[in-house]
Protein backbone atom coordinates (compact mmCIF):
# COMPACT_ATOMS: atom_id res chain seq x y z
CA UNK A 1 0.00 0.00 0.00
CA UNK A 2 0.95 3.59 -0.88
CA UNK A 3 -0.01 6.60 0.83
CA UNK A 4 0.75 10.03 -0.85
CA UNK A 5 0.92 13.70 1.15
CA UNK A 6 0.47 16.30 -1.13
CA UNK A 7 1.46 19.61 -0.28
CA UNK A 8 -0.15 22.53 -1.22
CA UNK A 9 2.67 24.41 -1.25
CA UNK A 10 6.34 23.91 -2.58
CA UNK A 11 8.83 22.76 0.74
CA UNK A 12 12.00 24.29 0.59
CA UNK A 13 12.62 22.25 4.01
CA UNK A 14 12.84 18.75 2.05
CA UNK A 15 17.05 18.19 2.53
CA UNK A 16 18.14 16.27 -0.09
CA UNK A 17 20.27 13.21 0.24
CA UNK A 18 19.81 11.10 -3.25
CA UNK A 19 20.33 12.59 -6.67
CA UNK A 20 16.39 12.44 -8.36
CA UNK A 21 17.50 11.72 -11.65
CA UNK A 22 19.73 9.06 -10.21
CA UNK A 23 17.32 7.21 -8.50
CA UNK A 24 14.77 7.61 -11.14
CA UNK A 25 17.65 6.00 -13.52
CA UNK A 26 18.04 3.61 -11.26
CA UNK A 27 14.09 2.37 -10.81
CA UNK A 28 13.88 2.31 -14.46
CA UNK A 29 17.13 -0.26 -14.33
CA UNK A 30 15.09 -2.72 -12.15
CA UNK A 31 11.43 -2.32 -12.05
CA UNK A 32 11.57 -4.76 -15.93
CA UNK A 33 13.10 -7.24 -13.88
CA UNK A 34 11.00 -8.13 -11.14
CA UNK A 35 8.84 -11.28 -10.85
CA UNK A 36 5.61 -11.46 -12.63
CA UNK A 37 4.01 -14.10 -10.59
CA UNK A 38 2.43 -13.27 -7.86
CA UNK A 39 2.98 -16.72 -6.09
CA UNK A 40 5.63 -14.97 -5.33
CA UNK A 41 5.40 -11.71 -3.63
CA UNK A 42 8.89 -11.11 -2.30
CA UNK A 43 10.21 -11.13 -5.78
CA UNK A 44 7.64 -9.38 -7.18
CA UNK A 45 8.69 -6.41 -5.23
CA UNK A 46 11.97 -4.07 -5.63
CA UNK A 47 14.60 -4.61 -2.65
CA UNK A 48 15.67 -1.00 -0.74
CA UNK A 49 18.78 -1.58 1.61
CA UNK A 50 20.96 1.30 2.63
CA UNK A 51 24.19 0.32 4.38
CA UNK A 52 27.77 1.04 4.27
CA UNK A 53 27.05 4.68 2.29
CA UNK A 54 25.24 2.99 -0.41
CA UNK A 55 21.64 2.45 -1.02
CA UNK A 56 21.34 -0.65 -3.53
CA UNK A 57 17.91 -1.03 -5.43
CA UNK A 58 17.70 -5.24 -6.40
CA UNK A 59 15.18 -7.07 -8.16
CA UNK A 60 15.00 -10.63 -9.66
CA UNK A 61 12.63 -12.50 -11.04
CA UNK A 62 13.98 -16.23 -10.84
CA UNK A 63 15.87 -16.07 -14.37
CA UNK A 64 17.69 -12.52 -13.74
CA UNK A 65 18.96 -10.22 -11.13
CA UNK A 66 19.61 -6.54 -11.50
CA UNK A 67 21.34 -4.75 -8.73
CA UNK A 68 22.21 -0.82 -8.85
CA UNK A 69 23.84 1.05 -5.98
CA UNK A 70 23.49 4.94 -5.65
CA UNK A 71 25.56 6.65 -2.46
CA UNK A 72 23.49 7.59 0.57
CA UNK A 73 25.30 8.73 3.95
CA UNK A 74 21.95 9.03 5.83
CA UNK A 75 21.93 5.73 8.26
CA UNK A 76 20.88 1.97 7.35
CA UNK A 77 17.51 0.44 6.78
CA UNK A 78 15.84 -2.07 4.12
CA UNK A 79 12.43 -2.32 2.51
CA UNK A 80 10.54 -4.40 0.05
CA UNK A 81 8.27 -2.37 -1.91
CA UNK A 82 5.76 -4.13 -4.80
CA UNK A 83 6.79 -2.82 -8.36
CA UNK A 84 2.72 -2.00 -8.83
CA UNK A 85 3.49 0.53 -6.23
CA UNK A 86 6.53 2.30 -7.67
CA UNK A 87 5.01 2.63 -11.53
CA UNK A 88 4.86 6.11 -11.94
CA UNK A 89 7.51 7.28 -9.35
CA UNK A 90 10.37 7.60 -11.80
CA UNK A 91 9.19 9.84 -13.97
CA UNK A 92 7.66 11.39 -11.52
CA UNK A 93 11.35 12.38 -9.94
CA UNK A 94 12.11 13.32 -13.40
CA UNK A 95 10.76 16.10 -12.57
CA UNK A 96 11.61 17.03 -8.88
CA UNK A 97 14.25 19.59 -7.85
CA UNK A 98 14.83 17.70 -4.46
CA UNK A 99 14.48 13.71 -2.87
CA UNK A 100 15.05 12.21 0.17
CA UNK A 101 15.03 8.32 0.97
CA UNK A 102 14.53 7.80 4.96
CA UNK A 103 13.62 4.46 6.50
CA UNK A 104 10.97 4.17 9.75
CA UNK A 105 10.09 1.37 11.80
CA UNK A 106 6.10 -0.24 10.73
CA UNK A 107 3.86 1.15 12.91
CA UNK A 108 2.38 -2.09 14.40
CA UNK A 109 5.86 -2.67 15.29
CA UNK A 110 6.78 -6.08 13.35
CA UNK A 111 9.93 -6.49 11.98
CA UNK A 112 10.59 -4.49 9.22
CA UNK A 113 10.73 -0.71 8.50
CA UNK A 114 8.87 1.22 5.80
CA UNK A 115 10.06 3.42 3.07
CA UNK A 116 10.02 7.01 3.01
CA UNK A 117 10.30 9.67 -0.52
CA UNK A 118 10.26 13.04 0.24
CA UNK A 119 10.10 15.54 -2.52
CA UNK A 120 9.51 19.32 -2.61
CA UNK A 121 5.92 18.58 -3.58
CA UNK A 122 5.40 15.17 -2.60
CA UNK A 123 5.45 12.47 0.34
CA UNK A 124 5.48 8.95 -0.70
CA UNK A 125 5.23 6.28 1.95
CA UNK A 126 5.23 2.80 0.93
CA UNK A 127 4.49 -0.12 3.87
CA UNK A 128 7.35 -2.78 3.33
CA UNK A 129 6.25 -6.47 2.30
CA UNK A 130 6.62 -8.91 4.82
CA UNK A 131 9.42 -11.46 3.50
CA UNK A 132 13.04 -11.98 3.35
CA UNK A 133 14.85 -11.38 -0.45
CA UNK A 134 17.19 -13.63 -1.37
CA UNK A 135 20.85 -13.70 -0.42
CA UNK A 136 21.89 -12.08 -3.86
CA UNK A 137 25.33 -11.26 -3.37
CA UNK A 138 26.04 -14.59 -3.47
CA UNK A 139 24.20 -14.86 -7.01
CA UNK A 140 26.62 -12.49 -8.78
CA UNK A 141 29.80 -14.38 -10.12
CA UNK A 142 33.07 -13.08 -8.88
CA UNK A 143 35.36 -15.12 -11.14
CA UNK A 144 35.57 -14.92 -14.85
CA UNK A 145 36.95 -16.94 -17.97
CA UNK A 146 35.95 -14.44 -20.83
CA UNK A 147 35.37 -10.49 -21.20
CA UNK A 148 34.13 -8.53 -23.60
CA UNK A 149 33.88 -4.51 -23.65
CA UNK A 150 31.25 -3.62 -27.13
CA UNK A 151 28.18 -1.29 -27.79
CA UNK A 152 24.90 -2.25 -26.51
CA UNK A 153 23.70 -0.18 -29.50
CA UNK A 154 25.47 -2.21 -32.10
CA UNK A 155 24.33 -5.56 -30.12
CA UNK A 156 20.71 -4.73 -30.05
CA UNK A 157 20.74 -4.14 -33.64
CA UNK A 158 22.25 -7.36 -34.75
CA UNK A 159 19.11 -9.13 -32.44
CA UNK A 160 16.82 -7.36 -34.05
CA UNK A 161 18.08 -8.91 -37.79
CA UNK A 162 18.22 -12.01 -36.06
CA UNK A 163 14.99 -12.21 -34.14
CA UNK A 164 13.03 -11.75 -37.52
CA UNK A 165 14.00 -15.50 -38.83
CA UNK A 166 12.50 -16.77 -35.42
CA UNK A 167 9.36 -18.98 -35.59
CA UNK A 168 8.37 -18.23 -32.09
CA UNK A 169 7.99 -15.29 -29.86
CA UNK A 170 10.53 -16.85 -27.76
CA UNK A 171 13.87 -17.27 -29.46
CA UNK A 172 17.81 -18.22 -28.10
CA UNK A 173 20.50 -16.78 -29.28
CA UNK A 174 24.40 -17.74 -29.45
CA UNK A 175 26.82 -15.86 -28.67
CA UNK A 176 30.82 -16.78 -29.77
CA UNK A 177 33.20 -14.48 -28.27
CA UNK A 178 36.54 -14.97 -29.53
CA UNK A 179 38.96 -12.57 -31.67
CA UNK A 180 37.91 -9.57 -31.40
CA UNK A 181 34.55 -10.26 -32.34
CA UNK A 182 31.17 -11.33 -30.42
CA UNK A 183 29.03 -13.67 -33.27
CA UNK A 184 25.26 -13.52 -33.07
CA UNK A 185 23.51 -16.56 -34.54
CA UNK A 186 20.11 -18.09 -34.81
CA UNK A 187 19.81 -21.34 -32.98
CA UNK A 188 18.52 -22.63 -35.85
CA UNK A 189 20.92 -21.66 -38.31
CA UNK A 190 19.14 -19.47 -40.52
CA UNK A 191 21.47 -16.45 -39.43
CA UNK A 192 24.72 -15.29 -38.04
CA UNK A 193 26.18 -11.73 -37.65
CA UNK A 194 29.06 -10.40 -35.73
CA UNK A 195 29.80 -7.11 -34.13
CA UNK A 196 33.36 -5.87 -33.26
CA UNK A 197 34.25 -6.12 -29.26
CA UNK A 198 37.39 -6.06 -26.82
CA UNK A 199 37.88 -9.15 -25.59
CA UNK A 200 40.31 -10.79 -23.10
CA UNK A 201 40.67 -14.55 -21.85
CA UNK A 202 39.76 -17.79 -23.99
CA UNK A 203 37.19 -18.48 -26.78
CA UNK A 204 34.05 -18.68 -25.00
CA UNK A 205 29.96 -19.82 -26.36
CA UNK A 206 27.11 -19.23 -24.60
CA UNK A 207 23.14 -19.25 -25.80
CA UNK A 208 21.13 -16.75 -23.90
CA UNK A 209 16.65 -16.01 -24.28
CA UNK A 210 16.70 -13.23 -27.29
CA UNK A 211 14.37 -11.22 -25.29
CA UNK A 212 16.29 -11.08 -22.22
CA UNK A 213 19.47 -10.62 -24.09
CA UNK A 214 17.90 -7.60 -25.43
CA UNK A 215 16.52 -6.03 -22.24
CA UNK A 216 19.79 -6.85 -20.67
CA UNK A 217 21.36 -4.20 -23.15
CA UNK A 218 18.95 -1.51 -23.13
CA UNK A 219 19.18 -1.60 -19.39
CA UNK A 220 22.79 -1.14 -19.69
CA UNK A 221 22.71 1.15 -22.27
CA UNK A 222 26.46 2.65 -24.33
CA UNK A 223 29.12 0.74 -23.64
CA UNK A 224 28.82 -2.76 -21.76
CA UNK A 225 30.83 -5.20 -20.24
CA UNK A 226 30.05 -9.01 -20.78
CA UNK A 227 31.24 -11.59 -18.25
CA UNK A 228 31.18 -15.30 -18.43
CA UNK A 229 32.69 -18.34 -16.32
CA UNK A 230 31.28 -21.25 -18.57
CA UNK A 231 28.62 -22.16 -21.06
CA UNK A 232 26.43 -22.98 -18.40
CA UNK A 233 26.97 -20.49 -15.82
CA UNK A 234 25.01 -17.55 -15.19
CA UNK A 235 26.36 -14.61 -17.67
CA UNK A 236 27.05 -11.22 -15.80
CA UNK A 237 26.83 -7.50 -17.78
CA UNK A 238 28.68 -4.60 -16.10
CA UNK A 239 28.50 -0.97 -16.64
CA UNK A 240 29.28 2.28 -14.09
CA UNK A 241 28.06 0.12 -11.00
CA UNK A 242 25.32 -1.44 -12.57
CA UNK A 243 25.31 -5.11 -12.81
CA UNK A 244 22.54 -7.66 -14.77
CA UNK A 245 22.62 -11.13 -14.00
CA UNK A 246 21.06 -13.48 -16.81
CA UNK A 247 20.58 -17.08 -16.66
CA UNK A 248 21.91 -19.07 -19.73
CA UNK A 249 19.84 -21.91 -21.64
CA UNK A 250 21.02 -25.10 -21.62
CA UNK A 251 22.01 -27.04 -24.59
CA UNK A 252 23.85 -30.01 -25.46
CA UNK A 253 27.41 -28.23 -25.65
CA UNK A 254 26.40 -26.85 -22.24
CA UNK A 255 25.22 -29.91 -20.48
CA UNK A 256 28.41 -31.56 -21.88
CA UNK A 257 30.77 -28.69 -20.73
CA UNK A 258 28.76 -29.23 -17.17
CA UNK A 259 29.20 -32.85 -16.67
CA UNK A 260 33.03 -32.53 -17.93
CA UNK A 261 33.75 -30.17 -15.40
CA UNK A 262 31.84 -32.16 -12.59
CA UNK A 263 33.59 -35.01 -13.14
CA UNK A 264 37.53 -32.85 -13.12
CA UNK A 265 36.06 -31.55 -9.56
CA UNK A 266 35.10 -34.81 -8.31
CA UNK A 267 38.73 -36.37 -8.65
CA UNK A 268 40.64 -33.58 -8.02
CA UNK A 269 38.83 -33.74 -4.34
CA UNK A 270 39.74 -37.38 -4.68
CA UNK A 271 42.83 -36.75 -5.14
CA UNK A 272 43.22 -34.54 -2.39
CA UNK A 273 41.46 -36.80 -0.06
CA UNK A 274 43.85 -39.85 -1.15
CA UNK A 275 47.01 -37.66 -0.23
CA UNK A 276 46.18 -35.98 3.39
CA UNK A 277 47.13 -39.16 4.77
CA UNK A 278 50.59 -39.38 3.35
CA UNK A 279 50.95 -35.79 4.50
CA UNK A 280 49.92 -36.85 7.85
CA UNK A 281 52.63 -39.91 8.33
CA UNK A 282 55.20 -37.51 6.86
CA UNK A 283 54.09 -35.13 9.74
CA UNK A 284 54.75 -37.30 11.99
CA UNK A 285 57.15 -39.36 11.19
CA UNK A 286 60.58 -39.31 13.92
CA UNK A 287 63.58 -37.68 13.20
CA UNK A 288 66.85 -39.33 13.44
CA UNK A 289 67.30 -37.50 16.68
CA UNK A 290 63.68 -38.71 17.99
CA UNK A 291 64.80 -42.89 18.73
CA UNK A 292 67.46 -41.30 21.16
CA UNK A 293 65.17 -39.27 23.27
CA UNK A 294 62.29 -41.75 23.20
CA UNK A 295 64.69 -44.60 24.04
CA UNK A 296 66.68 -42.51 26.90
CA UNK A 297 66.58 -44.81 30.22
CA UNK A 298 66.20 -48.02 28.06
CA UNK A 299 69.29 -50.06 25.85
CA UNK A 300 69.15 -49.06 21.99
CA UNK A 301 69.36 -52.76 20.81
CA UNK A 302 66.29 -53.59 22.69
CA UNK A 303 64.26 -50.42 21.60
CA UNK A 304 65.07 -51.05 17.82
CA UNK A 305 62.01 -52.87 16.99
CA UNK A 306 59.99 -50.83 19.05
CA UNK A 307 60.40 -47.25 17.52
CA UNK A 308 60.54 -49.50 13.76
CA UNK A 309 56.81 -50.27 14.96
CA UNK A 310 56.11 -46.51 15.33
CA UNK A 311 57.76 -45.31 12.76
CA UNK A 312 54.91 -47.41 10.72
CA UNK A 313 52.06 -46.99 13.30
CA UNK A 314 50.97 -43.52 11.25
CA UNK A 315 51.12 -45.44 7.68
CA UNK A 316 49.04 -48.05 8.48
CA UNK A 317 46.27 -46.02 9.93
């Protein structure tokens, strides 16, 4: 629920601590990727936390995750606020000549605080949704095989030839990244076309939805960064703070690549598993100097056998 105070006159005594235009950039980076169902509410909604001198606006809907942070030095607080409630806000800020976020504690005091816009005109005050969000800092892939620095411009137009040979509304697309070029190609092989790009590490193919591949880049917008660890790992665009999240499709090259890699992991832990106890023994094992001391108040040819046994005690277990 939303409730609005309209004042009749304009406040000069709103004290700004958010840029408007920023923030209204920022809603219209992650209201389109919100959930759509509402079986569930907590991702239907857009995530407000303000810590550490940021406030981060998140959203996901299951296949993506868009996260934007904007700086704020005005205290902590989170809220989750439905997207049907912020429609309208953005351009509204558009035109506003001040904004202030604030956070307050819900008024039947459960856990949880409400959100709080304050323009020279207009109060918004939006009651948070009970629920907790996702861990999503833990979603967003930290180490990468590929990069690739092109136009979103340039990218979105080469979609656009290619999504016109699709027989369904819903369409993959393949993307080859590898010297100096990122190829475009219909799954179904009616179609390729390549635009230039800067990339670093090795040749890398992923197939992402057309239509999210093309949101992805007009959220972005000019110049974006592409990120991947594998065919089959979620793909990560970058640009000035922003960051997209989009969930590949599967195919067989994918699935293969997947199970390959599995299997590596599984017997390299193996491996490691079969040598800690060879490390241990070695650990362990006496020094020349160690029979001596162990064997102190007793005769040497006696103890012989004895510190042999020990010697091999460690092995055997």
């Amino acid at each position: 629920m939303t409730f609005c105070e309209v004042r009749v006159s304009p406040s000069t005594a709103v004290k700004p601590n958010i840029g408007s235009l920023e923030l209204s950039e920022a809603l219209n980076r992650v209201l389109p990727f919100t959930a759509r169902d509402d079986n569930r509410p907590v991702l239907a909604c857009v995530y407000f936390v303000a810590k550490e001198g940021k406030l981060t606006l998140v959203s996901a809907d299951g296949f993506r995750l868009a996260v934007l942070s904007l700086p704020y030095e005005d205290g902590e607080g989170q809220a989750l606020i439905n997207r049907d409630d912020l429609r309208g806000v953005a351009n509204a800020l558009r035109r506003a000549k001040r904004a202030r976020v604030s956070f307050e504690a819900k008024s039947d005091k459960l856990d949880g605080t409400n959100l709080i816009l304050d323009t020279e005109l207009i109060r918004y005050k939006w009651v948070s949704v009970d629920g907790n969000f996702p861990d999503y800092e833990k979603l967003i892939p930290t180490e990468h095989s590929t990069e690739a620095h092109f136009d979103s411009t340039e990218a979105i137009k080469a979609i656009a030839s290619l999504k016109v040979l699709a027989n369904a509304k819903g369409y993959g697309i393949d993307l080859y990244l590898d010297d100096g070029y990122i190829t475009m190609a219909n799954t179904e092989e009616k179609g390729q076309t390549a635009i230039p790009a800067e990339i670093t590490g090795k040749p890398m193919k992923i197939r992402l939805d057309g239509n999210y591949l093309i949101q992805a880049l007009k959220a972005c917008g000019g110049m974006v960064e592409l990120k991947l660890t594998a065919s089959y790992k979620p793909a990560l665009f970058t640009t000035n703070g922003y960051k997209l999240v989009v969930m590949p499709m599967l195919t067989s090259e994918s699935t293969a690549d997947m199970k390959r890699d599995k299997e590596a992991e599984e017997a390299e832990a193996k491996a490691e598993a079969e040598a800690k106890p060879t490390e241990q023994a070695e650990a362990v094992t006496p020094t020349e100097a160690e029979p001596t001391e162990v064997a102190e108040d007793t005769e040497p040819i006696a103890e012989k056998p004895k510190r042999k046994h020990k010697a091999k005690e460690p092995v055997a277990v």
